[in-house]
Protein backbone atom coordinates (compact mmCIF):
# COMPACT_ATOMS: atom_id res chain seq x y z
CA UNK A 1 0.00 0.00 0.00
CA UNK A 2 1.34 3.41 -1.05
CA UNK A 3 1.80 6.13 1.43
CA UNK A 4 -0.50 8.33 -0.35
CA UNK A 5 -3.51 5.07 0.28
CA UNK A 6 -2.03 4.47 3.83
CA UNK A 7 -3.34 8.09 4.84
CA UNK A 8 -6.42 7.79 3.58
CA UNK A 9 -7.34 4.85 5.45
CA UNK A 10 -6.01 6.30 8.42
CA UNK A 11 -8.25 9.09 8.02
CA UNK A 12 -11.00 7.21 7.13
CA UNK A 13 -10.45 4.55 10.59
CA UNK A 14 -10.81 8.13 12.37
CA UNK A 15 -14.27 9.18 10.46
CA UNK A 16 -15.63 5.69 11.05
CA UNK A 17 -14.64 5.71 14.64
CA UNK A 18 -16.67 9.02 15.21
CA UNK A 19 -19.86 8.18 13.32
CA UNK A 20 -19.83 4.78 15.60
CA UNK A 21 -19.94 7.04 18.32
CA UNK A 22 -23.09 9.28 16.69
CA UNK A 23 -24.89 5.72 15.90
CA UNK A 24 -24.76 4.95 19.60
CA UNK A 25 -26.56 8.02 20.12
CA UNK A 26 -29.00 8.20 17.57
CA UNK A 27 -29.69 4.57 18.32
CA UNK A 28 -32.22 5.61 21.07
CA UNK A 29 -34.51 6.95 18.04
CA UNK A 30 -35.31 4.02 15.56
CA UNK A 31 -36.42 7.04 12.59
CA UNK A 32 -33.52 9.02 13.13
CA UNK A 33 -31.19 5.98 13.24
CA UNK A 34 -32.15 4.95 9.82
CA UNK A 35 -31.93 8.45 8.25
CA UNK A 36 -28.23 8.32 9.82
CA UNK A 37 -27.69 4.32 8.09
CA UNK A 38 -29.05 6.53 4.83
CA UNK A 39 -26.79 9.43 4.62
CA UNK A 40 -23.62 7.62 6.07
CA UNK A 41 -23.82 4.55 3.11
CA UNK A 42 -24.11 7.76 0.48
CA UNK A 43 -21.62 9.51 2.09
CA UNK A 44 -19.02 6.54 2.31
CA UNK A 45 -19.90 5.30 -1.44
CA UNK A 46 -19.00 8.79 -2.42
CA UNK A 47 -15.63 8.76 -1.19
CA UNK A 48 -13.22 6.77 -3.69
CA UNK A 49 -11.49 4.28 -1.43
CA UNK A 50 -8.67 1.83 -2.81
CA UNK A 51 -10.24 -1.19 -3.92
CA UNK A 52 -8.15 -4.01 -3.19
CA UNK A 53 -7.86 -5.54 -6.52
CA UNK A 54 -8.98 -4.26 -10.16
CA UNK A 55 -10.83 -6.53 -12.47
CA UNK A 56 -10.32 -6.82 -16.13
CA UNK A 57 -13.09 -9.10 -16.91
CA UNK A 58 -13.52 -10.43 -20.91
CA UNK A 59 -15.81 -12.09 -22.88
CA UNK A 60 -15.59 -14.69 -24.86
CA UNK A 61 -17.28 -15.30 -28.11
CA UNK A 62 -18.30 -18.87 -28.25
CA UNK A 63 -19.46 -18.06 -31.83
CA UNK A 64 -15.85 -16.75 -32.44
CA UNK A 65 -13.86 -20.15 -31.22
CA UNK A 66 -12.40 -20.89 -34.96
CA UNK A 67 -11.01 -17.25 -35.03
CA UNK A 68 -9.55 -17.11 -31.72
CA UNK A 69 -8.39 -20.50 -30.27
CA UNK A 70 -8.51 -20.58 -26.03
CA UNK A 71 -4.41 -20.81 -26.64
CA UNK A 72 -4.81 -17.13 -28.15
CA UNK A 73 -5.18 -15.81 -24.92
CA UNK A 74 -3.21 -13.97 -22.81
CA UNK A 75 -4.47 -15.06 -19.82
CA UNK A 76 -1.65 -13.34 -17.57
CA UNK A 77 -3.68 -9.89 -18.47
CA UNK A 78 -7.35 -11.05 -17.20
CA UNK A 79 -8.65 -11.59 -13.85
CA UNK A 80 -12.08 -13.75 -15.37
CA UNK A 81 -13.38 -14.69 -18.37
CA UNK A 82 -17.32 -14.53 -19.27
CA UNK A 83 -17.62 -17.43 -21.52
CA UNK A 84 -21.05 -16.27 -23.81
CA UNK A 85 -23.37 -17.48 -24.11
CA UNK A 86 -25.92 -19.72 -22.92
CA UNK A 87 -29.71 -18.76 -22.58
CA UNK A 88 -33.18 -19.21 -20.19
CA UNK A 89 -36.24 -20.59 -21.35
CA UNK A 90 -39.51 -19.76 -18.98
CA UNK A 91 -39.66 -22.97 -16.98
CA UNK A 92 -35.85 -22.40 -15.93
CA UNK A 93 -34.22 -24.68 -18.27
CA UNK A 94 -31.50 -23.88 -20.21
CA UNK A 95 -30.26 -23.87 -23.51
CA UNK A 96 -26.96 -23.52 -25.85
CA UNK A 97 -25.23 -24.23 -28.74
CA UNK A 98 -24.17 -27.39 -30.04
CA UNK A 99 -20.42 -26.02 -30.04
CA UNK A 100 -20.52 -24.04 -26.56
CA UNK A 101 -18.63 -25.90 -24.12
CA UNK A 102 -15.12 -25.81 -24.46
CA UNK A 103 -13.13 -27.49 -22.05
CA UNK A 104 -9.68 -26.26 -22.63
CA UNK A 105 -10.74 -23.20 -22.20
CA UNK A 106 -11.76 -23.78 -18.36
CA UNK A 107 -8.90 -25.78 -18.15
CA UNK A 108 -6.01 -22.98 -19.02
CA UNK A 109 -8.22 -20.15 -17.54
CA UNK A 110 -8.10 -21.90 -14.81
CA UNK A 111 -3.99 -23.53 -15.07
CA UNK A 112 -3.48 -19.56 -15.66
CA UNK A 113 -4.97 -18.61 -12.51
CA UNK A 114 -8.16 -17.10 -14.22
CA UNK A 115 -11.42 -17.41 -13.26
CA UNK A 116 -14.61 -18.13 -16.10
CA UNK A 117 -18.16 -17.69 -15.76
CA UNK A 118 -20.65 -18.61 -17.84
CA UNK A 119 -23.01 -15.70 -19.43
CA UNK A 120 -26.49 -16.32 -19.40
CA UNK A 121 -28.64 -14.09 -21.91
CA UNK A 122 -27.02 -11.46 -24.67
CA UNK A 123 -29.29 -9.48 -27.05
CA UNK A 124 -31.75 -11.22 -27.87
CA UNK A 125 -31.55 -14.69 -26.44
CA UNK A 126 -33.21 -13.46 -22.66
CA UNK A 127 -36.69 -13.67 -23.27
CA UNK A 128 -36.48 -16.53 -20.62
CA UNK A 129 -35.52 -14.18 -17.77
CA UNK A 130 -39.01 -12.42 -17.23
CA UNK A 131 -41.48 -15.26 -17.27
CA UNK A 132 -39.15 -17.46 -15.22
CA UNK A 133 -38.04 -14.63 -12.85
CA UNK A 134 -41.58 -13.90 -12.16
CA UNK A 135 -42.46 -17.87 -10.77
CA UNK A 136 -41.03 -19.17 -7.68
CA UNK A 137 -41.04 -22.44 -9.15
CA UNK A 138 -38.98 -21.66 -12.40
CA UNK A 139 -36.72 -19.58 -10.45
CA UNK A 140 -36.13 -22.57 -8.07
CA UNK A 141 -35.47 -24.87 -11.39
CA UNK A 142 -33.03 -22.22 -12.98
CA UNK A 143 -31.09 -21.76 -9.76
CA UNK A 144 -30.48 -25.69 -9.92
CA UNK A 145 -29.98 -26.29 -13.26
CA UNK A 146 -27.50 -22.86 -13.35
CA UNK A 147 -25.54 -24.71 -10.34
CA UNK A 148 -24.94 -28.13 -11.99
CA UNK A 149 -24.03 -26.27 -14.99
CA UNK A 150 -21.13 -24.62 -13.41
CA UNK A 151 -20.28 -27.17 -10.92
CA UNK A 152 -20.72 -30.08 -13.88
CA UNK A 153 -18.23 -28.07 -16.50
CA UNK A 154 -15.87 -25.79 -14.46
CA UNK A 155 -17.55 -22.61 -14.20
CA UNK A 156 -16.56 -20.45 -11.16
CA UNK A 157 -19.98 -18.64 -11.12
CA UNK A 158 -22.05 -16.85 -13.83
CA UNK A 159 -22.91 -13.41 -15.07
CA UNK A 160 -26.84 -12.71 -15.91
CA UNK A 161 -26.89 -10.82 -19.10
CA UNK A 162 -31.02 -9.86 -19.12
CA UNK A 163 -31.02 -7.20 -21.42
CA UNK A 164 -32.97 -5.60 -20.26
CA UNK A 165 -35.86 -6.16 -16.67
CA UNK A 166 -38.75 -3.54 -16.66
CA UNK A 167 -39.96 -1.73 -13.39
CA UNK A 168 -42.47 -5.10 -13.40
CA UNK A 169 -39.46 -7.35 -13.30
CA UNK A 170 -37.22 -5.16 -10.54
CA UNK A 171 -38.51 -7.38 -7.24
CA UNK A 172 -38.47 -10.63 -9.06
CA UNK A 173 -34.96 -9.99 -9.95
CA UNK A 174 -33.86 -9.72 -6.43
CA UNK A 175 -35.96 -12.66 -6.09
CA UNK A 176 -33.84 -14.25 -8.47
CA UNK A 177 -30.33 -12.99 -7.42
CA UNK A 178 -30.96 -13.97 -4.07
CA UNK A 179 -31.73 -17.05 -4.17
CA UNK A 180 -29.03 -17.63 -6.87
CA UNK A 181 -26.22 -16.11 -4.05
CA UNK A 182 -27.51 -18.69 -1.63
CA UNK A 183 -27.10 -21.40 -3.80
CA UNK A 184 -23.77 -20.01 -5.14
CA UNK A 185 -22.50 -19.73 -1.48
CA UNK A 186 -24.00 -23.12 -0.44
CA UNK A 187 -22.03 -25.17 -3.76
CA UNK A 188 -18.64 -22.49 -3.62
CA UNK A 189 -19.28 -20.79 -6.87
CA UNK A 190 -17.56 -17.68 -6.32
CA UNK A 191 -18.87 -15.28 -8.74
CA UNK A 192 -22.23 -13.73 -9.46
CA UNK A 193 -21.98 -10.86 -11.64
CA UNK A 194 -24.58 -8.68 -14.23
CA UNK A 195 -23.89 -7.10 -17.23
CA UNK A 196 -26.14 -3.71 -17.31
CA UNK A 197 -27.37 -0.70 -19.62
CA UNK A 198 -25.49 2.62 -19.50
CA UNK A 199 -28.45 3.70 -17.43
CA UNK A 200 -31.26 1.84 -15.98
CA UNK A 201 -33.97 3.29 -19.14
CA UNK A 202 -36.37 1.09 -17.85
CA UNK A 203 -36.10 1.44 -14.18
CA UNK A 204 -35.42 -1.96 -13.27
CA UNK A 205 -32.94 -2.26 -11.09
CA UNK A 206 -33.24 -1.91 -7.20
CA UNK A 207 -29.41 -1.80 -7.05
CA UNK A 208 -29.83 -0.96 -2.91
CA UNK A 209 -30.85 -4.29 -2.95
CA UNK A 210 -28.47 -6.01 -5.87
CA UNK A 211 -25.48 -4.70 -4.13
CA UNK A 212 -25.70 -7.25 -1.29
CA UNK A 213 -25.73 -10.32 -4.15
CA UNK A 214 -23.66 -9.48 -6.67
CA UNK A 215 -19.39 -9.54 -7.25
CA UNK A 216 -19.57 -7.01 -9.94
CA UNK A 217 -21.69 -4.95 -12.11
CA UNK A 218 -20.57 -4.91 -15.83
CA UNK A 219 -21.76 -1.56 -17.54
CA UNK A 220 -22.13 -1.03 -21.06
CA UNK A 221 -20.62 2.01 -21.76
CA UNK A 222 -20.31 1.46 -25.70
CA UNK A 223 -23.11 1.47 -28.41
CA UNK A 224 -23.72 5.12 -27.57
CA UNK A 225 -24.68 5.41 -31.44
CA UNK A 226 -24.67 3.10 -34.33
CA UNK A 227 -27.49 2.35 -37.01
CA UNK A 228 -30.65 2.73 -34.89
CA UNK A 229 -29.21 6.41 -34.27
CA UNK A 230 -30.41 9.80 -36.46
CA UNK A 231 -26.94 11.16 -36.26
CA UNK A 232 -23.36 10.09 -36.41
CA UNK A 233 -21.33 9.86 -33.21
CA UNK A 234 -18.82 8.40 -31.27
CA UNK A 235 -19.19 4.66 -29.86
CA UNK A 236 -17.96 4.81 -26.39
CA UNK A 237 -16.89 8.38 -25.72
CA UNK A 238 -14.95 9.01 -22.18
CA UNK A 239 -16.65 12.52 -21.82
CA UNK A 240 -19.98 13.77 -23.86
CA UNK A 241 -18.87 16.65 -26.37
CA UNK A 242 -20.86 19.43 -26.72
CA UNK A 243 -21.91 18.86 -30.08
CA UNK A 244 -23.47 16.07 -29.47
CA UNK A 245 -27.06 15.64 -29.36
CA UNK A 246 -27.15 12.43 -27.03
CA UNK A 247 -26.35 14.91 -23.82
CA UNK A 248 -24.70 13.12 -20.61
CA UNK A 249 -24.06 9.65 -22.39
CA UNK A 250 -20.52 8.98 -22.03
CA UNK A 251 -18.74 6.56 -19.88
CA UNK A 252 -17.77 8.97 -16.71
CA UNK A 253 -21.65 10.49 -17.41
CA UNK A 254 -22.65 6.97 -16.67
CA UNK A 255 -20.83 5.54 -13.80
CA UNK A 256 -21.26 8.76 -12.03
CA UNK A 257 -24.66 8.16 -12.39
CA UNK A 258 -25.27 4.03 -11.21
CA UNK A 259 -22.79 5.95 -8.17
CA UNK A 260 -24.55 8.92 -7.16
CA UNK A 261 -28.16 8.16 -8.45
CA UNK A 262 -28.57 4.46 -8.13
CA UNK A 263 -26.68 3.48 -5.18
CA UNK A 264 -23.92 1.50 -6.42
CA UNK A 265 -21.04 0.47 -4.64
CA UNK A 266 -17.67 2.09 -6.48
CA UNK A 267 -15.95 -1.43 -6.04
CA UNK A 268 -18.92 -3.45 -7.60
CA UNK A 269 -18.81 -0.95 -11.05
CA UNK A 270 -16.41 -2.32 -14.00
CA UNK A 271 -16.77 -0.43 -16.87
CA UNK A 272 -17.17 -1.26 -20.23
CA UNK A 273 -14.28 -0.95 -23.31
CA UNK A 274 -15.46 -1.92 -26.44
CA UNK A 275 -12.71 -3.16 -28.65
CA UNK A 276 -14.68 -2.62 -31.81
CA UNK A 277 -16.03 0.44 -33.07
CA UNK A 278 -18.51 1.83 -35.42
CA UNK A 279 -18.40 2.68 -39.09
CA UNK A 280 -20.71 5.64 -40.58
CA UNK A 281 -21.59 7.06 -44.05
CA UNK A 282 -20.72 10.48 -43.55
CA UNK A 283 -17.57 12.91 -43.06
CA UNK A 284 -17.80 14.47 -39.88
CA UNK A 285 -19.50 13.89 -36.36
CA UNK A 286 -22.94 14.92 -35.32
CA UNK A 287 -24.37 14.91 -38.87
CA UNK A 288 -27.38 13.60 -39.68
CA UNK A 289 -27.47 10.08 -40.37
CA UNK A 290 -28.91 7.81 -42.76
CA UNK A 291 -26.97 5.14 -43.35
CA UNK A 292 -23.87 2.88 -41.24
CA UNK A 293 -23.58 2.03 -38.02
CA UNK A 294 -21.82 -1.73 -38.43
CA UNK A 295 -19.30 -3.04 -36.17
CA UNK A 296 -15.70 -2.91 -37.12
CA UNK A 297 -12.82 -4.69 -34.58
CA UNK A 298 -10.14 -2.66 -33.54
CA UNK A 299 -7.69 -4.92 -35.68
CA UNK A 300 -9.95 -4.04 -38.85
CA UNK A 301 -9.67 -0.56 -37.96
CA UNK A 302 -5.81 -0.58 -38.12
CA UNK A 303 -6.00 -1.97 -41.65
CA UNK A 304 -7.60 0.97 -42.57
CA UNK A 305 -5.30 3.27 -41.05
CA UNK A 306 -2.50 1.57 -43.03
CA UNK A 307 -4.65 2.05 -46.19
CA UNK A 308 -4.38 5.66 -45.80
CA UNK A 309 -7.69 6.55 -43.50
CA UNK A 310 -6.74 9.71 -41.85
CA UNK A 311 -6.65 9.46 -37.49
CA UNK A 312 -8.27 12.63 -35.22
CA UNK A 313 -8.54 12.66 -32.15
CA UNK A 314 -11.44 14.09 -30.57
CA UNK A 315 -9.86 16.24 -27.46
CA UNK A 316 -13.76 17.11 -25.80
CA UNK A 317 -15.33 13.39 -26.14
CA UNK A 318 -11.62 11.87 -25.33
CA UNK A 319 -11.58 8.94 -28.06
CA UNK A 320 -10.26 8.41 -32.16
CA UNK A 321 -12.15 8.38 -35.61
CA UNK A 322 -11.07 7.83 -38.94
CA UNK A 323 -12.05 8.99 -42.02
CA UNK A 324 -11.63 7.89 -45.13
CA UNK A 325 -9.85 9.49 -47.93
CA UNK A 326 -13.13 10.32 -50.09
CA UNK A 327 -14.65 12.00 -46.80
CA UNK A 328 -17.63 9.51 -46.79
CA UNK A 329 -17.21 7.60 -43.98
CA UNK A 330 -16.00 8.08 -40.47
CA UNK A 331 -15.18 5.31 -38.15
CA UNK A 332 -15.58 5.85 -34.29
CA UNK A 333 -13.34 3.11 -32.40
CA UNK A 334 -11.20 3.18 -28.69
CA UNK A 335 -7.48 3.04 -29.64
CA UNK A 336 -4.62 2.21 -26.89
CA UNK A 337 -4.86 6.38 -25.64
CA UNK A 338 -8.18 6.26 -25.15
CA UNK A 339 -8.03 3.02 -23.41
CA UNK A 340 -5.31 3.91 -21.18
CA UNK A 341 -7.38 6.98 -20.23
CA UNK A 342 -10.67 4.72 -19.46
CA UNK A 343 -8.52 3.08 -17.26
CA UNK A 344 -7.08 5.72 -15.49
CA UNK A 345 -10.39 7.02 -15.09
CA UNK A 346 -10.89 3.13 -12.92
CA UNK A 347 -7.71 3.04 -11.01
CA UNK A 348 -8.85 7.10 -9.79
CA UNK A 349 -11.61 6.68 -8.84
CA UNK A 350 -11.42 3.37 -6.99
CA UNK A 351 -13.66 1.59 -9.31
CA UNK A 352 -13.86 -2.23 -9.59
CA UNK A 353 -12.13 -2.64 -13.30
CA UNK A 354 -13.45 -3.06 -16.72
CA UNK A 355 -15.87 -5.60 -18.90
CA UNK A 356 -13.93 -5.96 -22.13
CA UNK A 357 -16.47 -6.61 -25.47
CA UNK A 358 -15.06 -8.44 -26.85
CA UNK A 359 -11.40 -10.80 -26.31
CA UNK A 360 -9.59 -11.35 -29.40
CA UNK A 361 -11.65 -7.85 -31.36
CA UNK A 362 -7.95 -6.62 -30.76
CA UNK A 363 -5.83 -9.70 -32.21
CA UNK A 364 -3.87 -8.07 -34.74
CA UNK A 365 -1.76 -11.29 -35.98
CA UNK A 366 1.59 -10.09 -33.56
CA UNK A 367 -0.36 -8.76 -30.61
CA UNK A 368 -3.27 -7.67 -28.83
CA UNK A 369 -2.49 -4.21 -27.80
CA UNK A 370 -5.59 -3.10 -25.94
CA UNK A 371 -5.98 -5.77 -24.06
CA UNK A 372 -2.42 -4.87 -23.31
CA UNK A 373 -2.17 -1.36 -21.98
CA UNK A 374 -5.34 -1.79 -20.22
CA UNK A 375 -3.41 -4.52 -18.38
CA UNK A 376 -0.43 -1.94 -17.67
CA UNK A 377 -3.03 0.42 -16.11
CA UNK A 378 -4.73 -1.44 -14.30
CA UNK A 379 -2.39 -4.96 -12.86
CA UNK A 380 1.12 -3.09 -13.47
CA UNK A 381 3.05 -0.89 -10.87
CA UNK A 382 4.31 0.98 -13.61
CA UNK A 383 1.35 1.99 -14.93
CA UNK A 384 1.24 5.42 -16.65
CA UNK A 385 0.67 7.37 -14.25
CA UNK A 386 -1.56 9.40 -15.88
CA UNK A 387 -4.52 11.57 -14.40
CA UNK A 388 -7.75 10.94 -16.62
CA UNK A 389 -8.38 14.89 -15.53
CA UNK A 390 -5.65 16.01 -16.62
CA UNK A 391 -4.97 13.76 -19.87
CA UNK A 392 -5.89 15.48 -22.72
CA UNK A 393 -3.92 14.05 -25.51
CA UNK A 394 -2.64 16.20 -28.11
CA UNK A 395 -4.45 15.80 -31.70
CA UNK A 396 -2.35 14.10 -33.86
CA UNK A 397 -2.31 12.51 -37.57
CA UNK A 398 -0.81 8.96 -38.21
């Protein structure tokens, strides 16, 4: 622990010590003792303390196996692997594809020293998750059948990936989470984890609640724009420019957010890096839009660099585009800067790490470079040293 970490604990063994001594007092008054249990879990979840280890958490496309062998990885810069993914059906069965389970995979993750879950869900494959959430005796079925899963093929927990509950779905989610912790706990599956929205748009989450179940929250901080948009913009910015239409949707605009206006706990948040990006038809950002949007890996987008595509960097929104040489199509995509600046953004504020969509999006042929510096940020004493506040790259031309 550096001395810099070693003072704030001190200081914050002092605060504690006092407010035990205001509890005792305010104890005598049951309403006034839970105000005080109120404003002292806001006030401590406001102030960034040093989480004792950071996360770099990243899935794995089972889809994606024939591109991106398990031996591909480098296992050295993850803490877990989400292995994705399997689905839910109403009665609390589940369901995957013929080529899903992949032994070696659990077997280096694990030789390496990482942990895998299995992911349960993904666009479009959680219908399930409602109806069985919703009945006691699906949710009862799931939690078993989720448990032999993991304990029958390696798995060190899973990670629900319900995209997305409704406000009619928030209490039979904590249904669900809970009994799934118990269950975990009671068979020694470590991790329970969710993968969430950039913000809760359908006001689904009781995360007062969640916080006592789950390891980690994964939050998708990417898909900010893309075809279903009316305007061209970045991805995944770090900060929300001005220009952009889609106010207070960037990656700090949401985890300052699920912190200060949902409740949750700084060392539960990972944030999300996308190692892909998004190509448009169009020249510059925050035009109108009418055609693009498709996914393009970060390896795809250095081929197009090298084939003359021109690199900005966007100083206000803290992330890269390309554009083309015709000016008719701009490509929004996190390099290794604006990756290394995520990241400082996590080890700052005392955050739990990073979700990583997806492993292998960043496998040039030699190396996987944001997988890579994000690694140096967050595992590596010699980490940059950078301030995310204070990092405001110069723009530059390749």
């Amino acid at each position: 622990m550096n001395k810099k970490n070693h003072t704030l604990n001190v200081k914050m063994a002092i605060i504690v010590h006092s407010l035990m001594k205001f509890a005792l007092f305010f104890k005598r008054n049951n309403t006034f003792f839970k105000v005080f249990l109120f404003v002292i879990m806001i006030v401590l979840n406001n102030i960034p303390l040093k989480a004792t280890e950071n996360y770099i958490i990243g899935y794995y496309r089972s889809w994606h196996r024939e591109y991106y062998l398990h031996n591909a990885i480098p296992y050295k810069n993850l803490t877990h692997i989400a292995h994705a993914f399997i689905w839910p059906h109403e009665d609390g069965s589940l369901e995957m594809n013929n080529n899903f389970l992949y032994p070696e995979l659990v077997q280096t993750a694990h030789q390496n020293g990482t942990k895998i879950v299995v992911s349960i869900g993904g666009w479009g494959k959680d219908k399930g998750f409602s109806p069985m959430a919703a009945d006691a005796g699906a949710r009862k079925n799931f939690t078993a059948n989720l448990v032999q899963f993991c304990k029958k093929h390696g798995y060190d927990g899973a990670d629900l990936d319900w995209e997305y509950p409704h406000l009619k779905d928030k209490e039979n989610l904590c249904l669900l989470v809970k009994e799934l912790s118990l269950a975990f706990k009671e068979n020694n599956l470590s991790c329970l984890a969710a993968a969430l929205p950039a913000k809760d748009w359908n006001n689904g989450y009781d995360i007062a609640e969640l916080n006592r179940y789950f390891s980690w929250y994964g939050i998708m901080t990417y898909d900010f724009h893309g075809s279903w948009s009316d305007h061209v913009g970045h991805n995944a910015p770090f900060l929300s420019p001005p220009g952009d239409p889609c106010k207070a949707l960037s990656v700090k605009d949401c985890a300052d957010y699920w912190i200060n206006e949902k409740g949750m706990f700084r060392d539960k948040l990972c944030v999300g890096l996308p190692f892909y990006g998004r190509v448009f038809e169009a020249s510059a950002l925050h035009q109108k839009m009418e055609k693009g949007g498709d996914a393009v890996s970060y390896a795809d987008a250095m081929k197009r660099l090298s084939r003359g595509w021109k690199y900005q960097w966007d100083s206000l929104a803290g992330v890269p585009f390309l554009v083309d040489d015709n000016q008719t199509r701009l490509l929004s995509f996190d390099d290794t800067r604006s990756i290394e600046n995520k990241c400082a953004f996590v080890r700052e504020q005392n955050l739990k790490g990073v979700i990583i969509w997806a492993l292998g999006h960043d496998d040039t042929g030699t190396s996987q470079p944001l997988l890579s510096v994000a690694a140096k940020e967050l595992f590596s004493k010699g980490n940059s040293g950078l301030s995310y506040q204070n990092h405001s790259p110069v723009d530059k031309s390749k």
